[in-house]
N, C-alpha and C. Protein backbone atom coordinates (compact mmCIF):
# COMPACT_ATOMS: atom_id res chain seq x y z
N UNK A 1 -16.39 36.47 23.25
CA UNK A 1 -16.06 35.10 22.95
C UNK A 1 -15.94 34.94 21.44
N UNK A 2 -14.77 34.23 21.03
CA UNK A 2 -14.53 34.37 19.72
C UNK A 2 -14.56 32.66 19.23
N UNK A 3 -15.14 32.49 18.14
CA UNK A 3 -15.49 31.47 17.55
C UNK A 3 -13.90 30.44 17.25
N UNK A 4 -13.64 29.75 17.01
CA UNK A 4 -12.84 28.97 16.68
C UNK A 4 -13.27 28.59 14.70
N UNK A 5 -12.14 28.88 14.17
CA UNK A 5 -11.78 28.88 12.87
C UNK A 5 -12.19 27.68 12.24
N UNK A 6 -12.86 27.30 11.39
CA UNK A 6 -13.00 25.82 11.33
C UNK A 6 -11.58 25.54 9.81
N UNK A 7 -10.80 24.12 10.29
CA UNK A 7 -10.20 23.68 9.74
C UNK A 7 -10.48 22.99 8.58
N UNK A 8 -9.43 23.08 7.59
CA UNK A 8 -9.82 22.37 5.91
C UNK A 8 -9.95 20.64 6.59
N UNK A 9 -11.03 20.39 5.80
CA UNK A 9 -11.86 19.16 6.15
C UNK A 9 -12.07 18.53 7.43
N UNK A 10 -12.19 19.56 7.98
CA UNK A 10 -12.52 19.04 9.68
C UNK A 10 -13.96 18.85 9.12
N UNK A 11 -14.43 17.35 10.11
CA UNK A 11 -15.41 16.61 10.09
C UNK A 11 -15.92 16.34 11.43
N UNK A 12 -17.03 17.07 12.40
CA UNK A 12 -18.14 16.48 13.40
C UNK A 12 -18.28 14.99 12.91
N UNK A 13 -19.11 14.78 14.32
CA UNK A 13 -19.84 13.47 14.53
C UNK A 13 -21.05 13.62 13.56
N UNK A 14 -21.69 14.30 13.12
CA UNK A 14 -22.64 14.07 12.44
C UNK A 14 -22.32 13.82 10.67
N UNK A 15 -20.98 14.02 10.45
CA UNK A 15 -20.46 14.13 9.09
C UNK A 15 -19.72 13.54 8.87
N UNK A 16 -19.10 12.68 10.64
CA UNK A 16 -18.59 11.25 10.10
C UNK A 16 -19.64 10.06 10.30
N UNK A 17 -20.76 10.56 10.85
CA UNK A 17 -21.88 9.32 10.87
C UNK A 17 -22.28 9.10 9.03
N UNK A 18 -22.78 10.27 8.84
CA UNK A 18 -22.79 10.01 6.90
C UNK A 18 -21.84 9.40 6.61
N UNK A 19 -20.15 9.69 6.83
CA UNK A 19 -19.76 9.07 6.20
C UNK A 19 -18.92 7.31 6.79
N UNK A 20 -19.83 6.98 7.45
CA UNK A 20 -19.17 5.78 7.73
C UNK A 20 -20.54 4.84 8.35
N UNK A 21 -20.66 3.09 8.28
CA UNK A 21 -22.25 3.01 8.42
C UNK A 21 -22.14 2.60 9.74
N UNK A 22 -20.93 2.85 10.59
CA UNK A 22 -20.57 2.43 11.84
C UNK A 22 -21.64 2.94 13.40
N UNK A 23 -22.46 2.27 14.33
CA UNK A 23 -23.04 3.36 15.15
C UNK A 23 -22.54 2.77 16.31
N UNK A 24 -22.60 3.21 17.61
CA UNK A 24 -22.47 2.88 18.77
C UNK A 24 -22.82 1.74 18.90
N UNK A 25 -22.12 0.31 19.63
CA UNK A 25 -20.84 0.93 20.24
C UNK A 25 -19.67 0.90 19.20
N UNK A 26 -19.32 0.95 18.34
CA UNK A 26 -18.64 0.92 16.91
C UNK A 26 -17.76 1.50 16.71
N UNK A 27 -18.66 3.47 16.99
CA UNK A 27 -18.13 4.46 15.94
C UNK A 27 -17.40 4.77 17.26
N UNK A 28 -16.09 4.60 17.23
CA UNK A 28 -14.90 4.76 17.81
C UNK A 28 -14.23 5.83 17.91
N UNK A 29 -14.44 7.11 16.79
CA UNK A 29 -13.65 8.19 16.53
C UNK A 29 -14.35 9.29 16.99
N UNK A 30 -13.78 10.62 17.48
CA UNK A 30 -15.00 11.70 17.57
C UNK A 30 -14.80 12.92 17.03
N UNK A 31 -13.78 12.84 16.28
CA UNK A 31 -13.66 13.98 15.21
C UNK A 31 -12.92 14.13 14.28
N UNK A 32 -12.72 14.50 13.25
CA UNK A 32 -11.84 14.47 12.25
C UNK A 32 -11.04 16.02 12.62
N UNK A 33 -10.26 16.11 12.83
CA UNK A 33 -9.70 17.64 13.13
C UNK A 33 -9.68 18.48 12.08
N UNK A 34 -8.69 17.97 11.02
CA UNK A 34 -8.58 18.73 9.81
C UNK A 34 -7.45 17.19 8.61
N UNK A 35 -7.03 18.10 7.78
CA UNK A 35 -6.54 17.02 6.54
C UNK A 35 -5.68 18.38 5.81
N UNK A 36 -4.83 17.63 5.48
CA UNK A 36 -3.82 18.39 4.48
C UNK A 36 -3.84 17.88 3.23
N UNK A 37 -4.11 18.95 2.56
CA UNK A 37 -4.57 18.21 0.68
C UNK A 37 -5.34 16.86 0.96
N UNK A 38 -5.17 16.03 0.08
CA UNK A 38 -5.38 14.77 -0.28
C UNK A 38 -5.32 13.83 0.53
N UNK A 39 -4.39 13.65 1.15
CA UNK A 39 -3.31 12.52 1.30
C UNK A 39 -3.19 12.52 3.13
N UNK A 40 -4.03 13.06 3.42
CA UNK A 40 -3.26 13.16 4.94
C UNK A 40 -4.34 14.10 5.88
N UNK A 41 -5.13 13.07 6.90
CA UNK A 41 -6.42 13.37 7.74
C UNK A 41 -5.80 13.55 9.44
N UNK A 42 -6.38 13.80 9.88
CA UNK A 42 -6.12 14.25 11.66
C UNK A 42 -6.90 13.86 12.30
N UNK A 43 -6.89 13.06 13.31
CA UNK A 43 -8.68 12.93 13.59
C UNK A 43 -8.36 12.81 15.30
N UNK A 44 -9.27 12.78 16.15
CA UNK A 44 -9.19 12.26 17.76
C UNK A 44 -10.07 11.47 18.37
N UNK A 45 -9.66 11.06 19.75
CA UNK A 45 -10.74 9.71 20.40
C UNK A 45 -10.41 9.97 22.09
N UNK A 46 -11.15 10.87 22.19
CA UNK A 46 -10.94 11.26 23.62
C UNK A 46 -11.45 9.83 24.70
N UNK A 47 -11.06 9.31 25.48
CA UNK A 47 -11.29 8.25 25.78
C UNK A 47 -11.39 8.78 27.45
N UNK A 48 -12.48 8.11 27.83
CA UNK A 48 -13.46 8.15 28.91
C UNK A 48 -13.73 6.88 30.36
N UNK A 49 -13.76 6.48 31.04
CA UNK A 49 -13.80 5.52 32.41
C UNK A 49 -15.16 5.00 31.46
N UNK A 50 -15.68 5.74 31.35
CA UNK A 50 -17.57 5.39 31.33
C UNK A 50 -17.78 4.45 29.80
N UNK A 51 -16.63 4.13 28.96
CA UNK A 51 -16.80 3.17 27.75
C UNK A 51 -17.18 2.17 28.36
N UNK A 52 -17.87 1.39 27.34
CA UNK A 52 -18.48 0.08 27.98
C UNK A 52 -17.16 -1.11 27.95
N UNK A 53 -16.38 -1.18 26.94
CA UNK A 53 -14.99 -2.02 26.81
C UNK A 53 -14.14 -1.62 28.18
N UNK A 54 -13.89 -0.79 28.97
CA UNK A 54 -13.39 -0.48 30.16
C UNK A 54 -13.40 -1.23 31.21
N UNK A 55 -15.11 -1.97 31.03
CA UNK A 55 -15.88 -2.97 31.98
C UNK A 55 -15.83 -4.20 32.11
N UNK A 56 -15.09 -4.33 30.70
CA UNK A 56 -14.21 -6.02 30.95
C UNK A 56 -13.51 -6.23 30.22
N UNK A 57 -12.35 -5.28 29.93
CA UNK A 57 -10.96 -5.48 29.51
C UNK A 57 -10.14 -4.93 30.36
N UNK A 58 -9.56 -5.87 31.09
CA UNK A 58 -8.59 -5.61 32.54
C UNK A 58 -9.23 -4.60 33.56
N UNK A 59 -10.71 -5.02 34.05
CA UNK A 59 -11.11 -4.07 34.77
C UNK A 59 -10.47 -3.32 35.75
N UNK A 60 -9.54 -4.13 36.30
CA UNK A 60 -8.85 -3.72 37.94
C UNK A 60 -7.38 -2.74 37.15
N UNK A 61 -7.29 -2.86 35.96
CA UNK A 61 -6.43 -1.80 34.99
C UNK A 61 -6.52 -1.40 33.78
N UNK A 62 -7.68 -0.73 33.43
CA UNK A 62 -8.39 -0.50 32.70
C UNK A 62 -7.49 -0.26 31.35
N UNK A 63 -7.42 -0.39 29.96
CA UNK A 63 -7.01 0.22 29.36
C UNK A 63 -7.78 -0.37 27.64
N UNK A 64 -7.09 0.76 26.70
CA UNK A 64 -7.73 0.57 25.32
C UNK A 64 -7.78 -0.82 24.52
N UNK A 65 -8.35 -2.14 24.68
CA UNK A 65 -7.82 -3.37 23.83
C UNK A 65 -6.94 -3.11 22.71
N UNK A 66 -6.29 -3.37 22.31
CA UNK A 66 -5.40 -3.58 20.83
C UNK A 66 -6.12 -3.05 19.98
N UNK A 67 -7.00 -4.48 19.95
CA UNK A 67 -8.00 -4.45 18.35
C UNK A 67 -8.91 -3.36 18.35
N UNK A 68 -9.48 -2.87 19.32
CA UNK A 68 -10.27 -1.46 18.80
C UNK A 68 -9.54 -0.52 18.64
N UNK A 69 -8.16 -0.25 19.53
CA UNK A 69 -7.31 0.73 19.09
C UNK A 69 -6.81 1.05 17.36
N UNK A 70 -6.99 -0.55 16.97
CA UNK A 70 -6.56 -0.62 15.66
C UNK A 70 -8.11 -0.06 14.53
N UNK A 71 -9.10 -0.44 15.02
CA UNK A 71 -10.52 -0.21 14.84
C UNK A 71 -10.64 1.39 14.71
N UNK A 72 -9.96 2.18 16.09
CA UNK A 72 -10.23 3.27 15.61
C UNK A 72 -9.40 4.13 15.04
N UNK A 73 -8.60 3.47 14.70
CA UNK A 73 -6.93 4.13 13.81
C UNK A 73 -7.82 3.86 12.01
N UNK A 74 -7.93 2.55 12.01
CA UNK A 74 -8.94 2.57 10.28
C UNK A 74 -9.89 3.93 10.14
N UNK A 75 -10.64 3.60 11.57
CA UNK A 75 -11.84 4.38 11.12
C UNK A 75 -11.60 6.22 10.55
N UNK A 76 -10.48 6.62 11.10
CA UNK A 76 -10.01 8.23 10.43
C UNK A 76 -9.57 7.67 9.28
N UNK A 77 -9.06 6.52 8.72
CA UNK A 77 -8.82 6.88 7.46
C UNK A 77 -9.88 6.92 6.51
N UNK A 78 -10.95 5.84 7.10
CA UNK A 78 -12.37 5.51 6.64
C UNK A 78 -12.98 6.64 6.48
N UNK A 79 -13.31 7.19 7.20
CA UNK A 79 -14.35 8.07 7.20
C UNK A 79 -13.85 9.71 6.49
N UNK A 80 -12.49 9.71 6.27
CA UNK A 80 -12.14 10.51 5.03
C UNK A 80 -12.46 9.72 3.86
N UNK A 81 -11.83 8.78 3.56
CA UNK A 81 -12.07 8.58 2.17
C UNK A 81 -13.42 8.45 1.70
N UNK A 82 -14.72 8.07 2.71
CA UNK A 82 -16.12 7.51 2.53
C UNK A 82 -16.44 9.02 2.31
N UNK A 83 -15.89 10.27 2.55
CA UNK A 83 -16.68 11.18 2.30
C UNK A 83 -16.47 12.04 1.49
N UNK A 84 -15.35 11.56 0.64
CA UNK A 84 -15.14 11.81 -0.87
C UNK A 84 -16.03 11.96 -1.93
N UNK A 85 -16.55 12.52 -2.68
CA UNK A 85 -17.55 12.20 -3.84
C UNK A 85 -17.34 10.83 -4.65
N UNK A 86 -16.42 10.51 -4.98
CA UNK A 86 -15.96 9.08 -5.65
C UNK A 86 -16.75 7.91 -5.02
N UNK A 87 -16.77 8.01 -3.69
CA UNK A 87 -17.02 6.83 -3.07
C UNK A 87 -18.35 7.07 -2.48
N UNK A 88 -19.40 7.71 -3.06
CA UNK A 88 -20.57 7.37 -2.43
C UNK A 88 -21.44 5.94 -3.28
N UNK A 89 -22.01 5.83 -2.17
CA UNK A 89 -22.54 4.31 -2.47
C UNK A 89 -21.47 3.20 -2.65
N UNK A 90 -20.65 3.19 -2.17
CA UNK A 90 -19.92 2.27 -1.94
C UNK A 90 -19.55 2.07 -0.15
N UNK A 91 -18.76 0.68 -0.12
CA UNK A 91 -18.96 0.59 1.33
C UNK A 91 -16.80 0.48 1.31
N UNK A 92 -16.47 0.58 2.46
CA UNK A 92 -14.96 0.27 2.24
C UNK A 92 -15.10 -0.79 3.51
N UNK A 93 -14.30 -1.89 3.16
CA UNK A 93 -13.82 -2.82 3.37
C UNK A 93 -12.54 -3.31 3.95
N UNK A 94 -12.55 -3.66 5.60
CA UNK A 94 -10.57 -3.92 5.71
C UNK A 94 -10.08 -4.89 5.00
N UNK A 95 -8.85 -5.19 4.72
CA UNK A 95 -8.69 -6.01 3.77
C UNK A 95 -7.00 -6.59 4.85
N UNK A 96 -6.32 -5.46 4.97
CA UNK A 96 -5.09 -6.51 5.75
C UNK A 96 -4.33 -5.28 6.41
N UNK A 97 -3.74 -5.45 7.59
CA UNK A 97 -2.86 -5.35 8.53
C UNK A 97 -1.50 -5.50 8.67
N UNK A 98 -0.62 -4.43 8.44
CA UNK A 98 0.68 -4.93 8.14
C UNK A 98 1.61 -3.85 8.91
N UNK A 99 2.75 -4.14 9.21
CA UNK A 99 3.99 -3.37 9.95
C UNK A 99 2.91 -3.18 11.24
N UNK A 100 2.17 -3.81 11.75
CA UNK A 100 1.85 -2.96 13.20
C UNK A 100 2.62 -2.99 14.31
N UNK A 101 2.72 -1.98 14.98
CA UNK A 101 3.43 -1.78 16.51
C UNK A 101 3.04 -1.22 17.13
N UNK A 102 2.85 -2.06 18.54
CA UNK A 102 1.57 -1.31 19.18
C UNK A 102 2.85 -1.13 20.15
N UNK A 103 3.13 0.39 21.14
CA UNK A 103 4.28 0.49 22.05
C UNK A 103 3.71 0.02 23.47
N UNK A 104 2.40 0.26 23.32
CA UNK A 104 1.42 0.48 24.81
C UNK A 104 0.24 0.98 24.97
N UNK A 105 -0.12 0.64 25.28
CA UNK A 105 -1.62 0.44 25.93
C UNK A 105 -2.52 1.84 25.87
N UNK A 106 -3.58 2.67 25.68
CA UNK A 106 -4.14 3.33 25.62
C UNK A 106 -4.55 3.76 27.30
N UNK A 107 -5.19 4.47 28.19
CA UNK A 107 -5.48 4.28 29.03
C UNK A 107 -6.92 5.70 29.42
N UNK A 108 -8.23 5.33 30.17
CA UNK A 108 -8.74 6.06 30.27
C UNK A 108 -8.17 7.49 30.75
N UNK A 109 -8.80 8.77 29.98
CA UNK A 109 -8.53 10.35 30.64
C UNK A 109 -7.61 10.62 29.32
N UNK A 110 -7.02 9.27 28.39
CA UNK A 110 -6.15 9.82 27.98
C UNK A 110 -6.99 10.43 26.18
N UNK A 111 -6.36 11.14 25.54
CA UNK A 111 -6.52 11.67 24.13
C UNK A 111 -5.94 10.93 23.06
N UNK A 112 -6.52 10.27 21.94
CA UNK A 112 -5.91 9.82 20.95
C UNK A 112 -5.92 10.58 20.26
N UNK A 113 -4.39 11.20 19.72
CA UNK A 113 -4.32 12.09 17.99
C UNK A 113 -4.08 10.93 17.14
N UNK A 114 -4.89 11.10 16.14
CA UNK A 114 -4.29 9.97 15.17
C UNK A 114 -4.37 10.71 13.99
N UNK A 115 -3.01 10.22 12.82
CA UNK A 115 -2.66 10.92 11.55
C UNK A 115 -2.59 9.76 10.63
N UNK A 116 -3.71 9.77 9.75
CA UNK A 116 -3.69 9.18 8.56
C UNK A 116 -3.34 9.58 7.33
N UNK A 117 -2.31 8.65 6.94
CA UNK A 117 -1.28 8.98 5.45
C UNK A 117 -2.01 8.52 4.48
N UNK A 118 -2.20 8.92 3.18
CA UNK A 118 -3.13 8.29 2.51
C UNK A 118 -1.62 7.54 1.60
N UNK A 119 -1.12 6.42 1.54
CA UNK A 119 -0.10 5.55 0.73
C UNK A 119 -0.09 5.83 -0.69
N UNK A 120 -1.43 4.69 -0.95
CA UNK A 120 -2.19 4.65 -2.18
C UNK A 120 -3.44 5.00 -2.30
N UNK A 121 -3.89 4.93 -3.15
CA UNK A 121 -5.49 5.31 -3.56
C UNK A 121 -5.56 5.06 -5.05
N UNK A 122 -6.30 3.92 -5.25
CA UNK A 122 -7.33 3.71 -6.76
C UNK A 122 -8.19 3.80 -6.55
N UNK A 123 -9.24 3.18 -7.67
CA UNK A 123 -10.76 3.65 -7.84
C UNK A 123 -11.55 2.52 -6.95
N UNK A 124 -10.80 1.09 -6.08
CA UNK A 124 -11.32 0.17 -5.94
C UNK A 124 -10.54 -0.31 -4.34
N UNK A 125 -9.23 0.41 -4.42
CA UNK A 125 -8.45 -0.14 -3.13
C UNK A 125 -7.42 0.85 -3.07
N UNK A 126 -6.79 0.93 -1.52
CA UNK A 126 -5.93 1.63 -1.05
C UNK A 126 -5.09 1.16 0.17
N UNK A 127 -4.21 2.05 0.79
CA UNK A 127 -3.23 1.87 1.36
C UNK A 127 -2.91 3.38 2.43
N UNK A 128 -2.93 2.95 3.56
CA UNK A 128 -3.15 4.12 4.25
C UNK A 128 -1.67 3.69 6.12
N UNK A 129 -1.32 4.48 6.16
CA UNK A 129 -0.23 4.60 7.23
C UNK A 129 -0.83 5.23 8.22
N UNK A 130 -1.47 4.75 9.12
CA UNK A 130 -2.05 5.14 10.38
C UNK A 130 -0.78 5.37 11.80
N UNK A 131 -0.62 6.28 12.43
CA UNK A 131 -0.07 6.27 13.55
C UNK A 131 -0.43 6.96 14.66
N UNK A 132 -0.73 6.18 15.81
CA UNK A 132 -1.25 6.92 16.93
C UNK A 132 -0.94 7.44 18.09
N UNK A 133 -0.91 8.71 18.37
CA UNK A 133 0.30 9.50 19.59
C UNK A 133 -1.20 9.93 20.46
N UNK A 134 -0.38 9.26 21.93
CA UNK A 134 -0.64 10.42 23.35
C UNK A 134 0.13 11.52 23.54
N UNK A 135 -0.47 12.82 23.68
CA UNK A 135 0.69 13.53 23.24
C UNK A 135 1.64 13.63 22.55
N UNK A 136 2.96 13.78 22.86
CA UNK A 136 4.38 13.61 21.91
C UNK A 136 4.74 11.99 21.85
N UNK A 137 4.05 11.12 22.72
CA UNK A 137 4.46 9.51 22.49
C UNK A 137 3.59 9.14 21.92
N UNK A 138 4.64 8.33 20.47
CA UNK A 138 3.68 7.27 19.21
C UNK A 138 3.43 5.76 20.21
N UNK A 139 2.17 5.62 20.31
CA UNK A 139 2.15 4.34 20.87
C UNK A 139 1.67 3.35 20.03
N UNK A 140 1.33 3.67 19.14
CA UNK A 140 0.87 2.68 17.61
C UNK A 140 0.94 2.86 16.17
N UNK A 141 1.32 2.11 15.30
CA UNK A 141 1.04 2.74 14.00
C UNK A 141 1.24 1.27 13.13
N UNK A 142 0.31 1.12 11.80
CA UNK A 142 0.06 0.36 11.39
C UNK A 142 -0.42 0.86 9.77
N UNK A 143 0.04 -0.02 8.72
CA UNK A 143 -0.20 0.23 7.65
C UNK A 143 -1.73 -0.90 7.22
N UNK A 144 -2.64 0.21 6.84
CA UNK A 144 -4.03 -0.69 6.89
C UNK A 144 -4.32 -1.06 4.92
N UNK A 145 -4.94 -1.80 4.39
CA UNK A 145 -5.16 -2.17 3.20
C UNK A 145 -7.27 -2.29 3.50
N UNK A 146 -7.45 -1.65 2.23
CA UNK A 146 -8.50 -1.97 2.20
C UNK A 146 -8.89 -1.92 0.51
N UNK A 147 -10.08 -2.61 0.49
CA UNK A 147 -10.79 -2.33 -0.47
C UNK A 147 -12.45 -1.17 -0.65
N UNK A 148 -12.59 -0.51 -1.42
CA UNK A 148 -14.32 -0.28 -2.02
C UNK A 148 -14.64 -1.24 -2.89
N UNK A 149 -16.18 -1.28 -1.93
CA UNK A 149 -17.33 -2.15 -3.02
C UNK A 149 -18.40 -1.49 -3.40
N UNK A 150 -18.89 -1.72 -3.72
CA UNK A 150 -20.72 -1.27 -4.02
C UNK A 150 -21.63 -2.14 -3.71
N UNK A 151 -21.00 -3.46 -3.08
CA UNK A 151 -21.90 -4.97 -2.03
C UNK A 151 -21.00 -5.12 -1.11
N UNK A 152 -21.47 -5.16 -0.05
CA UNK A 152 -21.15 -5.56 0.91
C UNK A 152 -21.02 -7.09 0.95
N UNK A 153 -20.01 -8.06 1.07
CA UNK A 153 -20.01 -9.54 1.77
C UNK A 153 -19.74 -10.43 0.38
């Protein structure tokens, strides 16, 4: 049995819990796969019957709500940039929502790949192009804005 290679900045659950202050039921994402240079993260969200959102969002047709879909499209970009050296002790912040298109619905059994573009990046705010594929179909993608603080609220 041969080990599997680990990928440039592939990130576990335990190394996106450091880097993000998100916990159950919250932390939405379950792995960072890998990242190309700078600018550009991989991450997945294997999605399960047994989520608790399953249980009363269209029970009799179960599928991913919007807004957490969008929740866990931030959170790969989040939890790269939070685990940057720049940004410790700081918290990141959504700030706005723009170009989104959602094609369809998420549905339990199924796999989220999601690829985060890094746009922009300063020392205080950024700009990130999230898009999310089942397989070879994009069923979402959305350009997210946020800010870093060092206070929260």
């Amino acid at each position: 049995m041969s080990e599997e290679t680990p990928k440039t900045g592939a990130m576990d659950i335990g190394q996106i819990m450091a880097a993000l202050p998100h916990r159950y039921p919250f932390l939405l994402i379950d792995r960072i796969t890998h990242t190309e240079g700078e600018n550009k993260a991989y991450g997945i969200k294997q999605l399960t019957l047994n989520e608790e959102f399953f249980n009363g969002y269209l029970p009799d047709d179960p599928q991913l709500p919007p807004t957490l879909l969008s929740e866990t499209m931030a959170q790969i970009g989040a939890a790269v940039i939070m685990s940057k050296p720049d940004s410790k002790g700081k918290y990141i912040l959504f700030g706005a929502l723009d170009n989104a298109v959602f094609h369809r619905n998420a549905r339990p059994g199924e796999r989220l790949d999601i690829e985060a573009e890094m746009l922009r990046i300063r020392k205080d705010a950024g700009k990130t192009r999230i898009t999310c594929r089942v397989g070879d179909e994009e069923i979402a993608q959305a350009d997210f804005m946020f800010a870093l603080s060092s206070e929260v609220g």
